[in-house]
N, C-alpha and C. Protein backbone atom coordinates (compact mmCIF):
# COMPACT_ATOMS: atom_id res chain seq x y z
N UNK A 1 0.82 -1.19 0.00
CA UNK A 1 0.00 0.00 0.00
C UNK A 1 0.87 1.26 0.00
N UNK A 2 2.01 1.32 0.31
CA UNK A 2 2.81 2.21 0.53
C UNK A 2 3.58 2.58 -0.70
N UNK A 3 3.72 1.40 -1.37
CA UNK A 3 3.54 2.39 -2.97
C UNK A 3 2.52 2.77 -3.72
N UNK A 4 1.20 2.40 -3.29
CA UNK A 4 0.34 2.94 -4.07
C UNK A 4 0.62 4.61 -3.71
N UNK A 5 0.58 4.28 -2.29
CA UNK A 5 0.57 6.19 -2.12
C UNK A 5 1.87 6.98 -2.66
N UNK A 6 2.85 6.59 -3.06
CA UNK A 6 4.31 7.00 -3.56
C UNK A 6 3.58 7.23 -5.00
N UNK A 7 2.68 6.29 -5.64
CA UNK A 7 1.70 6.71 -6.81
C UNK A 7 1.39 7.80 -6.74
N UNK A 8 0.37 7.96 -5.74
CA UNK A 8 -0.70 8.28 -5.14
C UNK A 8 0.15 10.26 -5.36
N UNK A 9 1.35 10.18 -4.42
CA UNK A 9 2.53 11.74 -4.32
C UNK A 9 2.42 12.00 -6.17
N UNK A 10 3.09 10.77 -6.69
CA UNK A 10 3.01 11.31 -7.70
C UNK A 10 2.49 12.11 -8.60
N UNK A 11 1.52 11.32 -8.89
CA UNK A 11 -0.20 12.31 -9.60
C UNK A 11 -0.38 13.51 -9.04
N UNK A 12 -0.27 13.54 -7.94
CA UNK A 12 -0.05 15.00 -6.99
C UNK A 12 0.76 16.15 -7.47
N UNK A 13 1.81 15.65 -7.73
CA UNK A 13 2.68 16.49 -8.24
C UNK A 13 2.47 16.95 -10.18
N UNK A 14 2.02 15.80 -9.97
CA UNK A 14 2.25 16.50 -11.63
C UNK A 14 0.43 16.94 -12.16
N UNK A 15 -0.19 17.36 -10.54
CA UNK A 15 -1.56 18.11 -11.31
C UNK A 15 -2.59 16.96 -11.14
N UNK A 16 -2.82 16.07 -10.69
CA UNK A 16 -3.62 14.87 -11.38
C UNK A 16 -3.89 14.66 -9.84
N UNK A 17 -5.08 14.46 -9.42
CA UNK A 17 -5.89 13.85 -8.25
C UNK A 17 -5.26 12.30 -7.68
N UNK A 18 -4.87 12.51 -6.63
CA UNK A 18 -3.86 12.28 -6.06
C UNK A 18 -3.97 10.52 -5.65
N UNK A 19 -4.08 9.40 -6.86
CA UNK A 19 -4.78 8.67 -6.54
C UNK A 19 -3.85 7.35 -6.71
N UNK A 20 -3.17 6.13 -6.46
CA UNK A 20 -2.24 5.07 -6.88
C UNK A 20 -2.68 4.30 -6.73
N UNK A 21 -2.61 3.36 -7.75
CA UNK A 21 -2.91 1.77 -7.40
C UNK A 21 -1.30 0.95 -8.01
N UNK A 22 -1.46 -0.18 -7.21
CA UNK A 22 -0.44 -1.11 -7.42
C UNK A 22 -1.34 -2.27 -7.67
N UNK A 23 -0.73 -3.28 -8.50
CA UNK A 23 -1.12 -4.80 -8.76
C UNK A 23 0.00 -5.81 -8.20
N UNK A 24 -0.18 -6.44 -7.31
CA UNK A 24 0.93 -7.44 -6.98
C UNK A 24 0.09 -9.27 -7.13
N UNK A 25 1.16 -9.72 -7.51
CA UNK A 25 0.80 -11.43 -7.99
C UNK A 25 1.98 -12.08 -6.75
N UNK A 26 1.98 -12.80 -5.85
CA UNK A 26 3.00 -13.65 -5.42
C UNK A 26 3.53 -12.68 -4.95
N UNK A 27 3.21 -11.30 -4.39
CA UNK A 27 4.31 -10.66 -3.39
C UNK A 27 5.06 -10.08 -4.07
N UNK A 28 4.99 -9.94 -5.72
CA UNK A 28 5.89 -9.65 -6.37
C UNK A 28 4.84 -7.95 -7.30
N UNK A 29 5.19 -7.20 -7.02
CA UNK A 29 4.70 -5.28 -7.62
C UNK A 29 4.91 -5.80 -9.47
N UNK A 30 3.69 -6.11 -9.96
CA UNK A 30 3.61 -6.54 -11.48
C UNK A 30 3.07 -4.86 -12.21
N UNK A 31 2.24 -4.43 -11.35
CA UNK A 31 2.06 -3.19 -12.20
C UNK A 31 2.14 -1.96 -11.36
N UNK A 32 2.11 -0.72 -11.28
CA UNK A 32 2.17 0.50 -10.94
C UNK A 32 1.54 1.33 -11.68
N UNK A 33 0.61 2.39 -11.23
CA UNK A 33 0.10 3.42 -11.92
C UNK A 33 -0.29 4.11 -10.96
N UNK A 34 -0.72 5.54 -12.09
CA UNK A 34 -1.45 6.80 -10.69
C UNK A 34 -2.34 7.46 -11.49
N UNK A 35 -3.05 8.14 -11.24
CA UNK A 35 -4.34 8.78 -12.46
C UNK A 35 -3.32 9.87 -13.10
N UNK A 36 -4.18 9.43 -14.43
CA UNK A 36 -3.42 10.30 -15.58
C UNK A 36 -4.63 11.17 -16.29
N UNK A 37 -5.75 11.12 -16.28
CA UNK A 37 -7.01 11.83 -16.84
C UNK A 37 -6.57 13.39 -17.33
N UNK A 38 -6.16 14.15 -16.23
CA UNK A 38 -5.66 15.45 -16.99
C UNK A 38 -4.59 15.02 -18.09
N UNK A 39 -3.50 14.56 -17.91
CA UNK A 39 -2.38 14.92 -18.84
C UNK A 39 -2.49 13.82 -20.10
N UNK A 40 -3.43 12.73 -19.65
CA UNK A 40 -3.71 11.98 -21.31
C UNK A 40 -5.47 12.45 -21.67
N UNK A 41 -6.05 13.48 -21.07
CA UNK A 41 -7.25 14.17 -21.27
C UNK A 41 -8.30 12.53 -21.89
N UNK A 42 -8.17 12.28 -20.77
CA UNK A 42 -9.15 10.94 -20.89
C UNK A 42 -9.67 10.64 -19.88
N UNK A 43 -11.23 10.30 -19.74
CA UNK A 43 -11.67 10.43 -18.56
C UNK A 43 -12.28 8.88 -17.82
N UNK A 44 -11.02 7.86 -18.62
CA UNK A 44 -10.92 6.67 -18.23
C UNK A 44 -9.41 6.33 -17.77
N UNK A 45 -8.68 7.31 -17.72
CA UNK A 45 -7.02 7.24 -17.38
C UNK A 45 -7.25 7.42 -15.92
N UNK A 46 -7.84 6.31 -15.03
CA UNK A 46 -7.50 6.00 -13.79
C UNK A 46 -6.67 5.56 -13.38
N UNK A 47 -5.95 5.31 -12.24
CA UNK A 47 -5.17 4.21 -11.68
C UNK A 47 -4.73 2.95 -11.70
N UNK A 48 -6.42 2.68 -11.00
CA UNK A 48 -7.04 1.64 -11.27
C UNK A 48 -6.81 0.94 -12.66
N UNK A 49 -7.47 1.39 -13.52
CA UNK A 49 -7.90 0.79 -15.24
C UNK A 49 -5.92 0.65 -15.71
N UNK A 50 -5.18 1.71 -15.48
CA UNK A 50 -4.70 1.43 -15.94
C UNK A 50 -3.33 0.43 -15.42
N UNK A 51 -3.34 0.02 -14.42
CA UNK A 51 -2.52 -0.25 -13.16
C UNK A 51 -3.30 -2.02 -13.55
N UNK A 52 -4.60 -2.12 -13.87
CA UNK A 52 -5.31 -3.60 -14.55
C UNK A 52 -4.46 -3.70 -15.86
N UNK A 53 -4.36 -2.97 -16.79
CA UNK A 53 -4.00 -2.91 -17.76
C UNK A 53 -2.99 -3.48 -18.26
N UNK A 54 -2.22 -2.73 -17.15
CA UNK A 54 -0.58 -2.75 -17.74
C UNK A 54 -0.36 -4.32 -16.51
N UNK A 55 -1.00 -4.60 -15.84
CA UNK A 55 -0.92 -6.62 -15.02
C UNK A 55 -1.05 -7.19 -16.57
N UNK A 56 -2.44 -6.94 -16.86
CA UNK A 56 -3.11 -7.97 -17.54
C UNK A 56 -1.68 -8.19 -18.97
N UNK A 57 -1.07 -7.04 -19.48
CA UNK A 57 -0.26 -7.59 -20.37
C UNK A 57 1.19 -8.22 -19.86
N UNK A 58 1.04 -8.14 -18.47
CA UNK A 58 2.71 -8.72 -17.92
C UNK A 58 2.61 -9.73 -17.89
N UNK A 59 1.18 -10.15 -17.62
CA UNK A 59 1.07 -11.91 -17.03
C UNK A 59 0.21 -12.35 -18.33
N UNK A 60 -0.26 -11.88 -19.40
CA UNK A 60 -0.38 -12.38 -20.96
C UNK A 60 -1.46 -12.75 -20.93
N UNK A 61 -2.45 -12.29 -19.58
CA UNK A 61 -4.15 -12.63 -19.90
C UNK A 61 -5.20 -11.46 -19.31
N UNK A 62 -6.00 -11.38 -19.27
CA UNK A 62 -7.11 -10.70 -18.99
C UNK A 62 -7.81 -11.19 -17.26
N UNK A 63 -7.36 -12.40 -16.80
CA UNK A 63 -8.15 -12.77 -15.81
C UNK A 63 -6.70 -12.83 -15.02
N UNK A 64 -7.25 -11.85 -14.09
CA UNK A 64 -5.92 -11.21 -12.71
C UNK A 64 -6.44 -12.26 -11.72
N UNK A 65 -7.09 -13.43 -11.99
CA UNK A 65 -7.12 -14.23 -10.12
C UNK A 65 -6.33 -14.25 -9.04
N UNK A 66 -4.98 -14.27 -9.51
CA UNK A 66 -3.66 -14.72 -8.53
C UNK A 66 -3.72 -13.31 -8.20
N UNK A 67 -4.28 -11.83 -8.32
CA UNK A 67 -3.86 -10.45 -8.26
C UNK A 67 -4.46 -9.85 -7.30
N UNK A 68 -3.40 -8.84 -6.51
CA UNK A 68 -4.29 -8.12 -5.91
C UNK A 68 -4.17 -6.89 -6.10
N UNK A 69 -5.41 -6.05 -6.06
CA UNK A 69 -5.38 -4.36 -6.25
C UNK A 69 -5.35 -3.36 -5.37
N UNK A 70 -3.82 -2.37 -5.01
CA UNK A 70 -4.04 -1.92 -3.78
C UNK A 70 -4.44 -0.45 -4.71
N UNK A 71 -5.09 0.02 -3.94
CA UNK A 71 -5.31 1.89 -4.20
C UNK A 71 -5.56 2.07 -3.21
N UNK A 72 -5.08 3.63 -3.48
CA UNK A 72 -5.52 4.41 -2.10
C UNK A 72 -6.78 5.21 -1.99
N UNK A 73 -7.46 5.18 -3.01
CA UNK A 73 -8.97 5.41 -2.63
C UNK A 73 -9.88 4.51 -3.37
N UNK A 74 -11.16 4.13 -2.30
CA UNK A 74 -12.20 3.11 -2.78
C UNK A 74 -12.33 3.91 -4.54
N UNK A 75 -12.60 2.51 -5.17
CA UNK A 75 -12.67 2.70 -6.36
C UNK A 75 -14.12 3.02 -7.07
N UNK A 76 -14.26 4.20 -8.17
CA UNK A 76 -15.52 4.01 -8.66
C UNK A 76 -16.30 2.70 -9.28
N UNK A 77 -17.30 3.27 -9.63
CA UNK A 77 -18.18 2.53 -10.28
C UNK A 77 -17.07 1.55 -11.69
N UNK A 78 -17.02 2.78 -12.68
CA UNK A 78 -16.17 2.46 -13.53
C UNK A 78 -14.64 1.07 -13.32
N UNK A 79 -14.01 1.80 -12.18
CA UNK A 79 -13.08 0.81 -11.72
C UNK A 79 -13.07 -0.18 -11.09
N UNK A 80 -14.42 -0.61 -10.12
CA UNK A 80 -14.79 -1.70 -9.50
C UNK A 80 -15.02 -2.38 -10.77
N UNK A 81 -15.93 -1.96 -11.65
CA UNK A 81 -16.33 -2.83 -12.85
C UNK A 81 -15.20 -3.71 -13.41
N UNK A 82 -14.01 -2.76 -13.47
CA UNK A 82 -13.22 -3.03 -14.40
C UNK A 82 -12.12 -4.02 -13.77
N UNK A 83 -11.93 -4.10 -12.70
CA UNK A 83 -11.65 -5.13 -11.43
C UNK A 83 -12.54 -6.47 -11.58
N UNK A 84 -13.64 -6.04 -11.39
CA UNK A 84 -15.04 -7.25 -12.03
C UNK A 84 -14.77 -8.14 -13.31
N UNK A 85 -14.80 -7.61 -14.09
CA UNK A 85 -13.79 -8.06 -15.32
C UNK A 85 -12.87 -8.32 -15.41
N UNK A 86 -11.78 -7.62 -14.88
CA UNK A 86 -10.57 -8.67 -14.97
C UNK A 86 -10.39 -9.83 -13.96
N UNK A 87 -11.54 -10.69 -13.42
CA UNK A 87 -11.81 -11.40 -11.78
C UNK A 87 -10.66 -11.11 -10.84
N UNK A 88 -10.21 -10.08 -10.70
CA UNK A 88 -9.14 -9.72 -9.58
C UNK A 88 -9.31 -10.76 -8.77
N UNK A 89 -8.44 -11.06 -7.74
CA UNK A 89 -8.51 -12.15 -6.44
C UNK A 89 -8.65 -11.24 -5.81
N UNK A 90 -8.63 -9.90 -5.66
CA UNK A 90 -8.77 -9.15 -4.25
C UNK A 90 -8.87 -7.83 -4.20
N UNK A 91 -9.44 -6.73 -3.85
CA UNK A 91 -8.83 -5.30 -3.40
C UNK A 91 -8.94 -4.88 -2.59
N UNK A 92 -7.51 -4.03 -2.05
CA UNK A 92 -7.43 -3.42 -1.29
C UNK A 92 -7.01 -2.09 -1.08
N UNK A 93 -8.14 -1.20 -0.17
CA UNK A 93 -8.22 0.00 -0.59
C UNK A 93 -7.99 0.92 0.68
N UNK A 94 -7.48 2.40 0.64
CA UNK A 94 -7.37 3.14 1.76
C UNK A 94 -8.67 4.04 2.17
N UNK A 95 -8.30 4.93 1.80
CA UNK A 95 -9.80 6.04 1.96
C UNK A 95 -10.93 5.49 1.39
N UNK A 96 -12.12 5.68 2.07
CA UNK A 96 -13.63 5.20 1.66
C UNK A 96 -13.67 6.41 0.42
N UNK A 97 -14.69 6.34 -0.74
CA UNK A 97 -15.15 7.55 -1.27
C UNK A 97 -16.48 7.47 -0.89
N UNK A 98 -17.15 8.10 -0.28
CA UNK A 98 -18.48 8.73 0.46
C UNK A 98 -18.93 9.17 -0.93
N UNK A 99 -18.37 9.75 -2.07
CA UNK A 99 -19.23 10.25 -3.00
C UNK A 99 -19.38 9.31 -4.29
N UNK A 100 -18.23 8.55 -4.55
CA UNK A 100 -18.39 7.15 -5.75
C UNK A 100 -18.03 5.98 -5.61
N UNK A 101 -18.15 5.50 -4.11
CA UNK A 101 -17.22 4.20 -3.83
C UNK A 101 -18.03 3.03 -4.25
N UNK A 102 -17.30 2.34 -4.57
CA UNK A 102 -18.13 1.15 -5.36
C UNK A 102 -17.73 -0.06 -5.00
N UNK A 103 -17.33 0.12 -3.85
CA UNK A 103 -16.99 -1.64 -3.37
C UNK A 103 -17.25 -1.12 -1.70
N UNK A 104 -18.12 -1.09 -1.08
CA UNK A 104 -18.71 -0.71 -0.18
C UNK A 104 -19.36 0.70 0.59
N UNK A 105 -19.16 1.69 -0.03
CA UNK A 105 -19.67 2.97 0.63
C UNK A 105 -20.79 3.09 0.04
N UNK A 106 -20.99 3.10 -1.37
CA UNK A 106 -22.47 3.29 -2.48
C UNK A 106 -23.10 2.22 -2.96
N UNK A 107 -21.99 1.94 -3.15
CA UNK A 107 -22.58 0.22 -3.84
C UNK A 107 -21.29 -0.49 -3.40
N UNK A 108 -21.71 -1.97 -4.07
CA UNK A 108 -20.40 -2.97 -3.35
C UNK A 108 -20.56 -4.26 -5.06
N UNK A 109 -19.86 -3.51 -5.69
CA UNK A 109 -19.85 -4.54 -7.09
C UNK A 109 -19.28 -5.59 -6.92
N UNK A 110 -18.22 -5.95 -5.54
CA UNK A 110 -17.14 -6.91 -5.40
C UNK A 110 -18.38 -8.06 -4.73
N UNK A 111 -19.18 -7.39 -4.08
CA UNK A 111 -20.05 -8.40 -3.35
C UNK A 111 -21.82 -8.49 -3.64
N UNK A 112 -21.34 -8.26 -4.94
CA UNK A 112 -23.17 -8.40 -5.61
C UNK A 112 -23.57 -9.79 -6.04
N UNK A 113 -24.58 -10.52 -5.15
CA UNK A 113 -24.50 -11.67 -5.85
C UNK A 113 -25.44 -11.32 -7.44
N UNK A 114 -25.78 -10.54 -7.95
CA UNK A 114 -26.33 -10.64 -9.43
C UNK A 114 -25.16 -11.08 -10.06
N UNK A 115 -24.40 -10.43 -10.46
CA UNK A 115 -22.99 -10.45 -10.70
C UNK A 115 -22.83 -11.64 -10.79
N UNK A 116 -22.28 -12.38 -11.85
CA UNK A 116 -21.34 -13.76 -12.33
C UNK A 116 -20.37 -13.49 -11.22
N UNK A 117 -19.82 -12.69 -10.80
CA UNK A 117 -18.31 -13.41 -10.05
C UNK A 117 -17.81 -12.18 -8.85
N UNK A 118 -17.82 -12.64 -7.73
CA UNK A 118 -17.51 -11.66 -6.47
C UNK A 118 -16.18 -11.78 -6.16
N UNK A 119 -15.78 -10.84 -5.42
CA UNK A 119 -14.32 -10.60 -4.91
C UNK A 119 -14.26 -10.13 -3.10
N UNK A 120 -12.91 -10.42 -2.63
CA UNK A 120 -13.15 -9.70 -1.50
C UNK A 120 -12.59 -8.45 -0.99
N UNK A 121 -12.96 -7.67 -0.87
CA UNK A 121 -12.65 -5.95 -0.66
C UNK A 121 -12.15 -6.02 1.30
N UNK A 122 -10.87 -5.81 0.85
CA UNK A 122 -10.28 -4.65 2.14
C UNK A 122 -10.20 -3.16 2.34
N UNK A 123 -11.29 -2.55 3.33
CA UNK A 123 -10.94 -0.99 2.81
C UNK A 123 -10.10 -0.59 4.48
N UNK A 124 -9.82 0.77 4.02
CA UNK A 124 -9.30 1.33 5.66
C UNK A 124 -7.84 1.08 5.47
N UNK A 125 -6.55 0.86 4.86
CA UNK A 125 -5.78 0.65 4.76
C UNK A 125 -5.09 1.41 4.78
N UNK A 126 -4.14 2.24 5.25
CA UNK A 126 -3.71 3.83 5.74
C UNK A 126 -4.36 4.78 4.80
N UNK A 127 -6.15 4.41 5.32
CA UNK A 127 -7.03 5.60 5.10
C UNK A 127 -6.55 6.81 5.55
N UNK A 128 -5.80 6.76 6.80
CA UNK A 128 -5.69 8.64 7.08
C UNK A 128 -4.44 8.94 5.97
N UNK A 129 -3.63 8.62 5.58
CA UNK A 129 -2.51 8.95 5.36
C UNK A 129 -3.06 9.21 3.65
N UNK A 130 -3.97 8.49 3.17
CA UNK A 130 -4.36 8.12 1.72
C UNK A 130 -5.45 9.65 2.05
N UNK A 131 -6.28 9.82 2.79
CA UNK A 131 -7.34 10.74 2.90
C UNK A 131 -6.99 12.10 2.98
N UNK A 132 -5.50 11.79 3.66
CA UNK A 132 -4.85 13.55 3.92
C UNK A 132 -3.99 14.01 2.67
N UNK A 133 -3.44 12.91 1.71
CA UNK A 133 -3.18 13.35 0.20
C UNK A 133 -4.24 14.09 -0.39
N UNK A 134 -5.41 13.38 -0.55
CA UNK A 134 -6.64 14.36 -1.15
C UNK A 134 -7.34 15.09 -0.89
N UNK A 135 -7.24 15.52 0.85
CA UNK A 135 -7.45 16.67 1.37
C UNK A 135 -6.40 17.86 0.86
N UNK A 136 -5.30 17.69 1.05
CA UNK A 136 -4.12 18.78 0.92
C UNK A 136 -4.60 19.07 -0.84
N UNK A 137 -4.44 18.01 -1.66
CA UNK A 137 -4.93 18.52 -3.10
C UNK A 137 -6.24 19.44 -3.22
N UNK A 138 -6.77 19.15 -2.53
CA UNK A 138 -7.85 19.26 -2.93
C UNK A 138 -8.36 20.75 -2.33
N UNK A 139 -7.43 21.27 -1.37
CA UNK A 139 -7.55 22.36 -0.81
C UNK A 139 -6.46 23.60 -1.48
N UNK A 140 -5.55 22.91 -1.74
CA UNK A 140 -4.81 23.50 -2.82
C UNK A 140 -5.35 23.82 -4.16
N UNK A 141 -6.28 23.00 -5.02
CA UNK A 141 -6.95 22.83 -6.10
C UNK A 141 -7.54 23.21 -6.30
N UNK A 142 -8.66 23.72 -5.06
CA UNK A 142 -9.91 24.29 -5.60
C UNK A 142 -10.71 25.65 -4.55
């Protein structure tokens, strides 16, 4: 989790909502990312999506089971989905989002039984430390 948030500084710095996810298989950091939406002006350049992305071509498939997803904030709608789809084995997340969280604050896509296939969600994971990145941005920002 502690590199997601080294992500997490990153995006920070370079303008971008202050957000990291890591993918690890076997203990071993397979992917890294941090939101890129401003600087690739795409409003699917998450963390998340792309932190799935760049696993799914290291390990040469689409289905992340052996994977787990750390970020430092609960993931949207969009990115739970996209976790859903790739059957992640797991995520784990820091700060709740109260306004789009999608694996337990609004909805919980990881644990819908409609849904073909559930996952299990850890949240709270140095929530303060993940919560006070996007406070400081966010007070700076706006």
């Amino acid at each position: 989790m502690h590199v997601a948030l080294e992500e997490a500084q990153m995006a920070a710095s370079k303008g971008e909502v202050p957000v990291g996810a890591v993918v690890v298989v076997n203990g071993e950091i397979i992917a890294k990312r941090h939101n890129q939406r401003e600087s690739d002006h795409d409003p699917t350049s998450h963390a998340e999506i792309l932190a799935l992305q760049d696993a799914s071509k290291v390990i040469g498939d689409w289905r992340l089971t052996d994977a787990t997803l750390f970020v430092t904030l609960e993931p949207c709608p969009m990115c739970a989905g996209a976790a859903w789809a790739a059957r992640i084995g797991k995520v784990v997340y820091g700060a709740p989002s109260m306004d789009a969280g999608a694996l337990g604050s609004l909805l919980h896509v990881g644990a819908d039984p409609r849904l073909n296939y559930e996952f299990p969600v850890v949240g709270g994971v140095l929530s303060e430390e993940s919560a006070n990145l996007l406070a400081e941005f966010f007070s700076r920002h706006r």
